[in-house]
Protein backbone atom coordinates (compact mmCIF):
# COMPACT_ATOMS: atom_id res chain seq x y z
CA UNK A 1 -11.89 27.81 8.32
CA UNK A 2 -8.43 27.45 10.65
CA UNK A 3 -5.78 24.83 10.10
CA UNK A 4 -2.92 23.46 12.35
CA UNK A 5 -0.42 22.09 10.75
CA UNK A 6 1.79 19.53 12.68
CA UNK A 7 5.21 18.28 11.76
CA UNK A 8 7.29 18.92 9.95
CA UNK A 9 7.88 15.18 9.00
CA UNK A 10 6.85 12.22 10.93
CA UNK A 11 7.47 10.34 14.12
CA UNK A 12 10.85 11.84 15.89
CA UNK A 13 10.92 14.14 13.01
CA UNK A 14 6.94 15.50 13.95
CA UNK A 15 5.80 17.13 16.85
CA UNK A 16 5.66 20.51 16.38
CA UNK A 17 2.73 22.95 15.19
CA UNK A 18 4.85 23.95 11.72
CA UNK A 19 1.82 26.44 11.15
CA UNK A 20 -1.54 27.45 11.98
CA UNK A 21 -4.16 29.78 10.85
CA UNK A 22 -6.37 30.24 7.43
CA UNK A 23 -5.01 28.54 4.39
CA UNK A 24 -3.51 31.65 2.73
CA UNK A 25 -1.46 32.11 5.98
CA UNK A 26 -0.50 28.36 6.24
CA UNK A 27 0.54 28.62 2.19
CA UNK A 28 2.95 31.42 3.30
CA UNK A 29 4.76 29.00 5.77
CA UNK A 30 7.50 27.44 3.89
CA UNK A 31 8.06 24.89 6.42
CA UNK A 32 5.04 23.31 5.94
CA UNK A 33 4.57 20.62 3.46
CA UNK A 34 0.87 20.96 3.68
CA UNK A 35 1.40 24.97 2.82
CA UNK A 36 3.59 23.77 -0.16
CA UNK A 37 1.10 21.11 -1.28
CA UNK A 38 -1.72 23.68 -1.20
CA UNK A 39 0.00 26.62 -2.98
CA UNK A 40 1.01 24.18 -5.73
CA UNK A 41 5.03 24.98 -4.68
CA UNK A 42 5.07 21.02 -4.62
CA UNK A 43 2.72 18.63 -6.77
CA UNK A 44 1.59 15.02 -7.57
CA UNK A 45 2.68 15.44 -10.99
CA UNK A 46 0.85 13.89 -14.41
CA UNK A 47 3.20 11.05 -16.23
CA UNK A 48 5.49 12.67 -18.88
CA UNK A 49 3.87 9.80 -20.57
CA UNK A 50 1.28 6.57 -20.09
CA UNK A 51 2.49 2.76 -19.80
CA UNK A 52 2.11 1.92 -23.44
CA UNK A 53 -0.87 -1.22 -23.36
CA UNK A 54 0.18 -5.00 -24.63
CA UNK A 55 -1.64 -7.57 -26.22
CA UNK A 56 -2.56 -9.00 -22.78
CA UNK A 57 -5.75 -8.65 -21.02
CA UNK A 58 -7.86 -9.75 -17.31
CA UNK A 59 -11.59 -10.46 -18.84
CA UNK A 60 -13.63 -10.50 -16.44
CA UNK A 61 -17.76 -11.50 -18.13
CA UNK A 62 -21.08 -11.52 -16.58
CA UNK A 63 -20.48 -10.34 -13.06
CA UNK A 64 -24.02 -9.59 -11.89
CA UNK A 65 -22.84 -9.39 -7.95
CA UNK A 66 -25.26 -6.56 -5.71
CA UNK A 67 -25.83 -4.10 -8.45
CA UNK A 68 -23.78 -5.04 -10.77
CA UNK A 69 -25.73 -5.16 -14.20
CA UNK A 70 -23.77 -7.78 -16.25
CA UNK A 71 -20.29 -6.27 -16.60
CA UNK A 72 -17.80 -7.29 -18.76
CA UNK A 73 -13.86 -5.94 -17.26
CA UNK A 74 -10.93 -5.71 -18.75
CA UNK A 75 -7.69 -4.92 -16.75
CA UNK A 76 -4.60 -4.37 -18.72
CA UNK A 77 -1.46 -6.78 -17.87
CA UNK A 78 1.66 -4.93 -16.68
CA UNK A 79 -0.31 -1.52 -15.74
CA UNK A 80 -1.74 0.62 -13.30
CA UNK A 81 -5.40 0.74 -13.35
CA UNK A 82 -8.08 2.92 -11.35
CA UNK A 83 -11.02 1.44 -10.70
CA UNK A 84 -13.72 5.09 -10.03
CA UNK A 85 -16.69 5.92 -9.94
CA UNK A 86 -19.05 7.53 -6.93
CA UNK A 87 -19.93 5.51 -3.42
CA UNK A 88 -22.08 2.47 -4.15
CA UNK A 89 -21.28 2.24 -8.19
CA UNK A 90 -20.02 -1.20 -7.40
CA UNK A 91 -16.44 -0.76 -7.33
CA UNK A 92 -15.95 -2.90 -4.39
CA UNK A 93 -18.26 -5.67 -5.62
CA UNK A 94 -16.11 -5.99 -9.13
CA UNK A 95 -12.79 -5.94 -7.90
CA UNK A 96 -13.26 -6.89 -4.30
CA UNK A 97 -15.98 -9.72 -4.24
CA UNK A 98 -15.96 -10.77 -7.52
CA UNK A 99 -12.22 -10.02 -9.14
CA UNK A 100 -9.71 -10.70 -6.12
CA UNK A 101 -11.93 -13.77 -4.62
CA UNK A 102 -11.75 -15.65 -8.26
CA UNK A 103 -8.20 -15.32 -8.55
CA UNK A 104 -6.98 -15.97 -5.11
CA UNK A 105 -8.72 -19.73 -5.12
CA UNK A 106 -7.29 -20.29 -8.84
CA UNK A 107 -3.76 -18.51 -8.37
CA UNK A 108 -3.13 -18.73 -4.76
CA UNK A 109 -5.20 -22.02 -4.23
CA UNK A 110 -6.84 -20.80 -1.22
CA UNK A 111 -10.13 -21.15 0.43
CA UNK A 112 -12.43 -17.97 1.17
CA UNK A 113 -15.66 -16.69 0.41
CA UNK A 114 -17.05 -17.34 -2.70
CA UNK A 115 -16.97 -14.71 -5.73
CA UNK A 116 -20.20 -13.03 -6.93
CA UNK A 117 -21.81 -14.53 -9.27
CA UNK A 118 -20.10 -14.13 -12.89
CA UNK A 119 -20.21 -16.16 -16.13
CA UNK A 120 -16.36 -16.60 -17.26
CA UNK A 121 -12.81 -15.43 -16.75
CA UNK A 122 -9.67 -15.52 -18.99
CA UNK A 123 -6.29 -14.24 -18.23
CA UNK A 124 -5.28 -15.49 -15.02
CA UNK A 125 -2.76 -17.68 -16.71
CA UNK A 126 -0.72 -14.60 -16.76
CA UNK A 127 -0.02 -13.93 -13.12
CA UNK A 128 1.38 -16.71 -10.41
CA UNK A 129 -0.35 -14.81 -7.55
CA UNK A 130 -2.87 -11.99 -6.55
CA UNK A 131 -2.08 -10.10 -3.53
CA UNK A 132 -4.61 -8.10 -1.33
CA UNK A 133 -2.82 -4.55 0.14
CA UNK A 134 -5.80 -3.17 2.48
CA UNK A 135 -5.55 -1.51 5.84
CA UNK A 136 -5.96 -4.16 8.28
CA UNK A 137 -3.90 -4.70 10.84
CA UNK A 138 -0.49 -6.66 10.12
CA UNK A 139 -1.06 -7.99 13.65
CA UNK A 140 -3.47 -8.18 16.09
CA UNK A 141 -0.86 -8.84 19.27
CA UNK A 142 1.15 -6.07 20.96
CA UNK A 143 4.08 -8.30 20.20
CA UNK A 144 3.62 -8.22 16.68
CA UNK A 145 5.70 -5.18 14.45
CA UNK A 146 7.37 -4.15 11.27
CA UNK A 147 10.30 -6.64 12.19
CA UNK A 148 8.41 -9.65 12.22
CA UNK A 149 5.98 -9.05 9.61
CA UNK A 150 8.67 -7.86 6.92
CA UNK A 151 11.00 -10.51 8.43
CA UNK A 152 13.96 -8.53 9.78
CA UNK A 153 13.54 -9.97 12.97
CA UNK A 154 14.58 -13.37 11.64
CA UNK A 155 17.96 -11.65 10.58
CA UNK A 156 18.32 -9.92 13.62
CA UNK A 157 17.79 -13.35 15.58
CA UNK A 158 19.87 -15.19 13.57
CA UNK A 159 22.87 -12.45 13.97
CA UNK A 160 22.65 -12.12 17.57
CA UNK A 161 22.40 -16.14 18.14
CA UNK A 162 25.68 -16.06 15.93
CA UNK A 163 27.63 -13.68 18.59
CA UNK A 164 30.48 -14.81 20.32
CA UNK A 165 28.16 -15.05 23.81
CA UNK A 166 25.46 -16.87 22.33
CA UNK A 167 27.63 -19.54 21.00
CA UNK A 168 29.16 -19.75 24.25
CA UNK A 169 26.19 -19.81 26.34
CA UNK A 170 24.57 -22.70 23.47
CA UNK A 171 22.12 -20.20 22.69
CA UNK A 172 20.26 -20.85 19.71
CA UNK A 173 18.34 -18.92 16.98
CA UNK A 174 14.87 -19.59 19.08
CA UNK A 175 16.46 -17.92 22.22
CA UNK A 176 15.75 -14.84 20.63
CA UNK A 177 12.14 -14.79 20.52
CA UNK A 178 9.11 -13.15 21.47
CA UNK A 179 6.99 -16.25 21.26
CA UNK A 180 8.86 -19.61 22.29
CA UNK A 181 8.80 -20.22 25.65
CA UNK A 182 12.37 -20.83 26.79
CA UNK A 183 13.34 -17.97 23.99
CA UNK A 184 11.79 -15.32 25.88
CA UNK A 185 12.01 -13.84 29.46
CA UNK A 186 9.01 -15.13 30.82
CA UNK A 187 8.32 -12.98 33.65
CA UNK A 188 8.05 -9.53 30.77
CA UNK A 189 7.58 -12.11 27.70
CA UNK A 190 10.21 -10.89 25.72
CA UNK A 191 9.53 -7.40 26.45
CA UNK A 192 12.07 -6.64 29.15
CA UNK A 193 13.60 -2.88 28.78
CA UNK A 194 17.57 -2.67 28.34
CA UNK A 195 18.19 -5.93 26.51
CA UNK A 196 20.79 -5.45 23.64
CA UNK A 197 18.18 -7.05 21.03
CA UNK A 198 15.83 -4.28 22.81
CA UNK A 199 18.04 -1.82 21.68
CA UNK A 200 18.14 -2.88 18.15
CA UNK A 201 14.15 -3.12 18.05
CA UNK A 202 13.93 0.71 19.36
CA UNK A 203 15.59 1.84 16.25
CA UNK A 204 13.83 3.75 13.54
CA UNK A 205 13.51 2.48 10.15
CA UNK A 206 16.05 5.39 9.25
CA UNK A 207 18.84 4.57 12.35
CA UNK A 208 18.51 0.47 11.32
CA UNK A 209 19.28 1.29 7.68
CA UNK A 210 22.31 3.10 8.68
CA UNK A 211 22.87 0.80 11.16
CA UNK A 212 22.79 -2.67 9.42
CA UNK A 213 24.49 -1.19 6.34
CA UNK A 214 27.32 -3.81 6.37
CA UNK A 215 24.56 -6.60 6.51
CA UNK A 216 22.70 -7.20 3.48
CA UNK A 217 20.40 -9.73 4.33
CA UNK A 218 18.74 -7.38 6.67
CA UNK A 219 19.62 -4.04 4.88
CA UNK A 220 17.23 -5.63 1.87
CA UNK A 221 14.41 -6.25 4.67
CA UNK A 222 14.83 -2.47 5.96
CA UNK A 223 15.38 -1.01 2.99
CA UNK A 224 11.46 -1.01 1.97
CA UNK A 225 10.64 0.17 4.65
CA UNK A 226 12.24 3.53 4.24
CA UNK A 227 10.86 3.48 0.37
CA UNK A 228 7.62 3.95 1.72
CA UNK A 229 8.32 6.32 3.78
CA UNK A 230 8.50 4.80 6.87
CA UNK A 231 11.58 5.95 7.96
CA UNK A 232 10.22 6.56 11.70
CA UNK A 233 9.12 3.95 12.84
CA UNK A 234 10.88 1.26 15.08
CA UNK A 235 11.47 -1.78 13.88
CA UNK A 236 9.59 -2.60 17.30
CA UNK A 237 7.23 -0.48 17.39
CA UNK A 238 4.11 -2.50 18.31
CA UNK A 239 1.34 -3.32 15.38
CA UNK A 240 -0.95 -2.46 17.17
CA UNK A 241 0.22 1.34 17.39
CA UNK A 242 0.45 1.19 13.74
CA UNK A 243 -2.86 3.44 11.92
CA UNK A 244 -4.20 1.85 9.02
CA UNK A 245 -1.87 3.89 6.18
CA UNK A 246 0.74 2.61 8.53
CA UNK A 247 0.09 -1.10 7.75
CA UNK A 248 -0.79 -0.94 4.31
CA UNK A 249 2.38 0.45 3.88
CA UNK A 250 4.51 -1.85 6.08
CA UNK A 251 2.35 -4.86 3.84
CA UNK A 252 4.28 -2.98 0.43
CA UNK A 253 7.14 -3.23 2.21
CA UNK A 254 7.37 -7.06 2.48
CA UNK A 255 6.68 -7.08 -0.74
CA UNK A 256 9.02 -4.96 -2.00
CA UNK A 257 11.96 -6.86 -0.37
CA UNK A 258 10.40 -10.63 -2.48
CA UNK A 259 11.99 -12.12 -4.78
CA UNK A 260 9.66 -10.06 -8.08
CA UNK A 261 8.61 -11.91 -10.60
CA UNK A 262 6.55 -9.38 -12.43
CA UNK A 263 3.46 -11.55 -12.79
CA UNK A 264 1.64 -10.66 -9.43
CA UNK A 265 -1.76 -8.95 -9.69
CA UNK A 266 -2.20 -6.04 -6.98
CA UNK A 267 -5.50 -4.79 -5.59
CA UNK A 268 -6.11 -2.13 -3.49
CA UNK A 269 -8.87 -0.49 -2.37
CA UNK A 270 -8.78 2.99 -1.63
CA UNK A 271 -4.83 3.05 -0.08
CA UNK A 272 -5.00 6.82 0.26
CA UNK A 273 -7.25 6.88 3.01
CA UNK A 274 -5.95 9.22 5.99
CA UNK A 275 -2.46 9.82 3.95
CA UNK A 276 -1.08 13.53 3.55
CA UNK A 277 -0.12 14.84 -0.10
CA UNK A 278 3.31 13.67 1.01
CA UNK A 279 2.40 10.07 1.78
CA UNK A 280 0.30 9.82 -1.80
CA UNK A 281 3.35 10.38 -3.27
CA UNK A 282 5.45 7.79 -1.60
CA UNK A 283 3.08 5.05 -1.99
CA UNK A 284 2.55 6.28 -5.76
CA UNK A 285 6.38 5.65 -6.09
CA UNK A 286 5.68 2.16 -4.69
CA UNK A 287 3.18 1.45 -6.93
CA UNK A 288 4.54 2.70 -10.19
CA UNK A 289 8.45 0.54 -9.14
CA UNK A 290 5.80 -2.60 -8.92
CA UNK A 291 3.93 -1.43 -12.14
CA UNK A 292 7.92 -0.94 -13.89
CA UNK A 293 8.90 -4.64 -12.83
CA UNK A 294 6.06 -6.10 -15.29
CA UNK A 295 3.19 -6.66 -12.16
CA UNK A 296 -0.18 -5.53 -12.96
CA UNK A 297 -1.93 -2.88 -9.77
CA UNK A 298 -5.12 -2.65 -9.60
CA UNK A 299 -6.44 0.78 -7.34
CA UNK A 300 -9.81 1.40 -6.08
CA UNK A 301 -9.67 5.14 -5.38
CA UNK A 302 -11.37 8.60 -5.12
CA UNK A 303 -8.14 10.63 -4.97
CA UNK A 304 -7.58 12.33 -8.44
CA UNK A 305 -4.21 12.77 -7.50
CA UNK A 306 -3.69 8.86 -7.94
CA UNK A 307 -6.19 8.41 -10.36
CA UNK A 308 -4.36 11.26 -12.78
CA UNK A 309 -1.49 9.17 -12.28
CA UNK A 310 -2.81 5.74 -14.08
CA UNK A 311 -1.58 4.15 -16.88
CA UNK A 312 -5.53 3.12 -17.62
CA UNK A 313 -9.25 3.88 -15.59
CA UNK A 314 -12.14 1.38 -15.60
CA UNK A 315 -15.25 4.14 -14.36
CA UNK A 316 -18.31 2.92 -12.92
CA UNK A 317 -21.61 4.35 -12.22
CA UNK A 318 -23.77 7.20 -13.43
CA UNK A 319 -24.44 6.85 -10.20
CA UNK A 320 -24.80 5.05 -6.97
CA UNK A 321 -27.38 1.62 -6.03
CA UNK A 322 -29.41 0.63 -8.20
CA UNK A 323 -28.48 4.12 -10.65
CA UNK A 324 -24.87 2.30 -10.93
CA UNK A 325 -23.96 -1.02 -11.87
CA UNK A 326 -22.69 -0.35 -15.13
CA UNK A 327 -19.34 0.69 -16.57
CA UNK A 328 -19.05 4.05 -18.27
CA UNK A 329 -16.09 3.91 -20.02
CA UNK A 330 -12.99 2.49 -19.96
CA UNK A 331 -9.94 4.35 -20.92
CA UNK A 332 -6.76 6.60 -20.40
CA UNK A 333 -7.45 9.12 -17.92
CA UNK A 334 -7.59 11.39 -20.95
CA UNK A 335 -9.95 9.63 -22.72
CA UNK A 336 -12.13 9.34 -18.86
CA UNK A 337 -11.71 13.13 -19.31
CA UNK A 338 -13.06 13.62 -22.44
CA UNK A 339 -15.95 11.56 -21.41
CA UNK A 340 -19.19 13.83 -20.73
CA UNK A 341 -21.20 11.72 -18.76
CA UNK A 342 -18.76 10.50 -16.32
CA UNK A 343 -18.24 12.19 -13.21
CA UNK A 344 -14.90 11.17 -12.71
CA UNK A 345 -14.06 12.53 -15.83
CA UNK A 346 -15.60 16.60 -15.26
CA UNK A 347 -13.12 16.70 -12.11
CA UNK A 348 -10.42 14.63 -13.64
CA UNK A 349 -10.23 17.01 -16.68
CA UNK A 350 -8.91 20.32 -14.55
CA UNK A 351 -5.98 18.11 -13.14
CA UNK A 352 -4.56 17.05 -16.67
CA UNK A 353 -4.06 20.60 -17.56
């Protein structure tokens, strides 16, 4: 019935009710990006044209996990794939407890909970490693942040023990530390206001970029960060003030600044959550750069404005418990369109014009 609409960007750049009022009158505000979103002056937009499918395939046989009614998937190598279908289909039990727990013990060799039950697999000898992007925190201490997780801080340590005053003093890389003791103040624990490494850990994503420009070791750390569209928050900023689009993010970020080798398998499950039109669209640049460096991304998601945008849809249902289980169809998002008994496909038709 009445919206506020705060911003216009984020962080420094937020703050401000940018308009408020019934949507027609928030439409009419060209400040707001939510107005612009909603009068269709800016758009997700559909691909000119789909990621053309190869020869190689994910098979996944005989997963029978919760309601799962023996399904057979197949996730194209080298796309981006939507997993739909309505709350409880099984979504999460495929890709989630079945899917991501196989190939993290054969491709990252790690322990963890054991898959659902299945009958076979064949693929995996396509990918070196499977990564899980989900919306947990990237740290669970107020001294973790962006620049530890992504690994800027390491930079930053290592250029401030290289300073003329460190080297004097026979400071060393572990002086500058929140966590050794002896490499910290310990009466604030590294936290002390006004210290010059403070300084650099109160900068914005945005202000570091500019800042470190002459550095490229940590210039390749920050740059991700602002690729996401995380351009305002500090490098500092504690993880535990981060929301749970915030981390996701931060998590593409690190991967972003890796070495790629275009053989990593993706999964996320539902990344949109909580994001503005705005935000979709940054992380949907993130995705499709992965997708265009030969990885495979697999999406669990509800938002047609991502699903529009795969290269390929695996749809689940009709419908939820024990009326789900199965796959519908698998296809383009035209051919999920075209597709009469799929739900997915009756609201996914309107968006491909």
């Amino acid at each position: 019935d009445y919206i506020i609409d705060i911003g216009p960007g984020a962080g420094v750049h937020g703050g401000n009710i940018v308009a408020q009022g019934t949507l027609q009158q928030v439409m009419a505000v060209e400040e707001s990006l939510t107005g612009q979103y909603m009068s269709g002056a800016r758009k997700i937009a559909v691909p000119a044209k789909r990621t053309p499918l190869n020869d190689k395939w994910l098979k996944l046989t005989g997963a029978t996990g919760n309601n799962l009614k023996n399904v057979d998937l197949a996730i194209p190598f080298g796309l981006m794939t939507c997993v739909t279908g309505v709350s409880g289909s099984g979504k999460s039990t495929l890709i989630n407890d079945t899917l991501f727990r196989i190939a993290h013990r054969v491709l990252n060799k790690a322990e963890g909970d054991d898959p659902a039950p299945y009958k076979a697999v064949s693929g995996l000898e396509h990918f070196d490693k499977v990564i899980d992007i989900d919306q947990s925190p990237i740290g669970r201490t107020p001294r973790s942040n962006a620049a530890t997780y992504t690994g800027i801080f390491t930079g930053v340590r290592e250029l401030f023990a290289g300073t003329q005053e460190a080297r004097s003093r026979g400071y060393q890389v572990g002086r500058f530390s929140f966590n050794v003791k002896g490499g910290r103040c310990e009466a604030c624990q590294g936290d002390d206001k006004g210290k010059n490494i403070h300084q650099v850990l109160d900068m914005t994503v945005e202000d570091a970029l500019d800042f470190f420009d002459a550095i490229p070791a940590i210039k390749r750390k920050v740059q991700p960060l602002m690729d996401v569209g995380l351009s305002y928050i500090k490098l500092g900023q504690s993880a535990t003030t981060l929301s749970g689009g915030e981390a996701q993010r931060v998590k593409l970020a690190r991967e972003l600044s890796k070495r790629d080798t275009g053989k990593t398998l993706y999964i996320l499950d539902e990344p949109t959550t909580g994001l503005h039109f705005y935000d979709i669209q940054q992380l949907l640049n993130v995705l499709h750069r992965l997708r265009d460096h030969g990885n495979t991304i697999v999406v669990i998601e509800h938002n047609l404005d991502v699903i529009k945008t795969a290269d390929w849809i695996v749809d689940l249902g009709p419908e939820g418990g024990s009326g789900g289980g199965e796959i519908l169809i698998a296809g383009t998002p035209e051919q999920i369109a075209a597709c009469e008994k799929s739900y997915t496909g009756k609201y996914l038709k309107p968006m491909l014009g």
